[in-house]
N, C-alpha and C. Protein backbone atom coordinates (compact mmCIF):
# COMPACT_ATOMS: atom_id res chain seq x y z
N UNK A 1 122.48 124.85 94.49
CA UNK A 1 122.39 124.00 95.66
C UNK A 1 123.06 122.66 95.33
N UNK A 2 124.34 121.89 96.20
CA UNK A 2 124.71 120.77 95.72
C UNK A 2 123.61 119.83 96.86
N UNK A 3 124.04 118.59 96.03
CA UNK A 3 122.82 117.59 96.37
C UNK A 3 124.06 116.76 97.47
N UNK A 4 123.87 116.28 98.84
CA UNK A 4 124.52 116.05 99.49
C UNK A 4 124.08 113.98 99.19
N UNK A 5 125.53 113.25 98.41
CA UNK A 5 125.84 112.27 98.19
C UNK A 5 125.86 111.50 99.55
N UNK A 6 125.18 110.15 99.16
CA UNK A 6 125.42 108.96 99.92
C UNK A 6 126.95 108.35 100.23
N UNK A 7 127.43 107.95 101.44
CA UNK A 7 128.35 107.10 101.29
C UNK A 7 127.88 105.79 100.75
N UNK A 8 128.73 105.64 99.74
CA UNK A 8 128.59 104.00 99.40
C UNK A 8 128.83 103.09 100.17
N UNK A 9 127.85 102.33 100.51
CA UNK A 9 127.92 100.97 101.67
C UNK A 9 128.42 99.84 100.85
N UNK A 10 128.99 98.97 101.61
CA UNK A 10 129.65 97.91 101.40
C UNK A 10 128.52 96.50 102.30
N UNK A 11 128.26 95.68 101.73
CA UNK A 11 127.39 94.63 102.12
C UNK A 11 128.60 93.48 102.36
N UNK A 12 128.38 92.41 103.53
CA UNK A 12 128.95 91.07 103.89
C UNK A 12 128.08 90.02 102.84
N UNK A 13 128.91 89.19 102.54
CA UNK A 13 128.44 88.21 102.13
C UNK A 13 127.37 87.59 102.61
N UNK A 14 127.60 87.59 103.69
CA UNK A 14 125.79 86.94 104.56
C UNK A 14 124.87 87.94 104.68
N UNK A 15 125.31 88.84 104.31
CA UNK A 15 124.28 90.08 104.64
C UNK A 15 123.15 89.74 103.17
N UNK A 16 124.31 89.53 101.59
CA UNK A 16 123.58 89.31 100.73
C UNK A 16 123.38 88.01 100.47
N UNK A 17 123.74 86.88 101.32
CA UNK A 17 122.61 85.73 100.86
C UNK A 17 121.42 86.43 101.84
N UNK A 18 121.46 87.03 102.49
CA UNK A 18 120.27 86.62 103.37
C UNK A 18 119.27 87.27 102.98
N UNK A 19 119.48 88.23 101.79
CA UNK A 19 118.90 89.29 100.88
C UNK A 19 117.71 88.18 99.98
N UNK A 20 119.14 87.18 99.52
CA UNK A 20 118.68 86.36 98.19
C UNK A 20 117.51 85.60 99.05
N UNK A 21 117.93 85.07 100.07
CA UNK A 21 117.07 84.59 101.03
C UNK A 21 115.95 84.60 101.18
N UNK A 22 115.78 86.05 101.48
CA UNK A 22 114.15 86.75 101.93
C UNK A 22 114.00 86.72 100.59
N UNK A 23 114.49 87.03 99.44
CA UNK A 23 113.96 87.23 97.92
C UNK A 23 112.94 86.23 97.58
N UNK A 24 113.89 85.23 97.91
CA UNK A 24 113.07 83.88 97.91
C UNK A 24 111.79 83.21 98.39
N UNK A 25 112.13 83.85 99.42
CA UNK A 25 110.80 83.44 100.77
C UNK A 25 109.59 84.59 100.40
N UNK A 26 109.72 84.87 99.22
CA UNK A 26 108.59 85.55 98.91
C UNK A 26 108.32 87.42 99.72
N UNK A 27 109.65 87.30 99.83
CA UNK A 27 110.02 89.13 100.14
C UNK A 27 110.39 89.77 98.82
N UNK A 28 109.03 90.94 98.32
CA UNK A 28 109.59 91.90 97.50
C UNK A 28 110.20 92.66 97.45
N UNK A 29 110.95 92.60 96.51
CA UNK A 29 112.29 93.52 96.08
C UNK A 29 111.84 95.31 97.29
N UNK A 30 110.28 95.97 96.48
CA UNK A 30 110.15 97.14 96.99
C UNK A 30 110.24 96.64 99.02
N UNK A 31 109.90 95.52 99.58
CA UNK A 31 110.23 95.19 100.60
C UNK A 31 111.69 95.51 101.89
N UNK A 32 112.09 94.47 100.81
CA UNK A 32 113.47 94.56 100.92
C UNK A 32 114.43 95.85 101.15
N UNK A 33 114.27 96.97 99.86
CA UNK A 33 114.38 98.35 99.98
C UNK A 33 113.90 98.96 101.23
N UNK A 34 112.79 99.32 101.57
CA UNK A 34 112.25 99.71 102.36
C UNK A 34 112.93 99.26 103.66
N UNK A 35 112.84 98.23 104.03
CA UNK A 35 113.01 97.81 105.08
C UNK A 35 114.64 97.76 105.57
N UNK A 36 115.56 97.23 104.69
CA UNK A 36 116.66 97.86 104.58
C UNK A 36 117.65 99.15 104.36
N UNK A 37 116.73 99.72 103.94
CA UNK A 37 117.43 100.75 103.54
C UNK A 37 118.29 101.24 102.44
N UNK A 38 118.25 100.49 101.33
CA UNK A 38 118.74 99.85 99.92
C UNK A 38 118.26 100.68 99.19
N UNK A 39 119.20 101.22 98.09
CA UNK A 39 119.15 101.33 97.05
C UNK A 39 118.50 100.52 96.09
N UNK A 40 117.66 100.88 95.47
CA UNK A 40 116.81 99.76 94.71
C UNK A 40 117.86 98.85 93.93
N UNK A 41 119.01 99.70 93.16
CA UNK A 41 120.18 99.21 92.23
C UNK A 41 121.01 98.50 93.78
N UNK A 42 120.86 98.50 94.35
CA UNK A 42 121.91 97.02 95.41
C UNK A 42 121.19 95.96 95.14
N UNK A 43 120.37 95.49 94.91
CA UNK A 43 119.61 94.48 94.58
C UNK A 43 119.27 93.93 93.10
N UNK A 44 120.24 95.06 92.25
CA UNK A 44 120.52 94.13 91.24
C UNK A 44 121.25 93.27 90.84
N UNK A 45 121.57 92.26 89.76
CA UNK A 45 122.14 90.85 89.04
C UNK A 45 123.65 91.60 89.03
């Protein structure tokens, strides 16, 4: 059985301050994921 791959998304620059943003404002990472739809690894350094 092949495992049917994600397209890789491409993020805007405002898309990821606004990431760093909520990071800040006391939105967790597992948050963030969830609610976005993120790969846990898009939200890494």
């Amino acid at each position: 059985m092949k495992i049917k791959r994600r397209e890789r998304r491409t993020y805007t620059d405002d898309f990821k301050q606004q990431m760093v943003t909520l990071y800040q404002q006391s939105k967790t990472r597992c948050e963030l994921v969830l609610q976005y739809e993120l790969m846990p690894s898009a939200l890494d350094i």
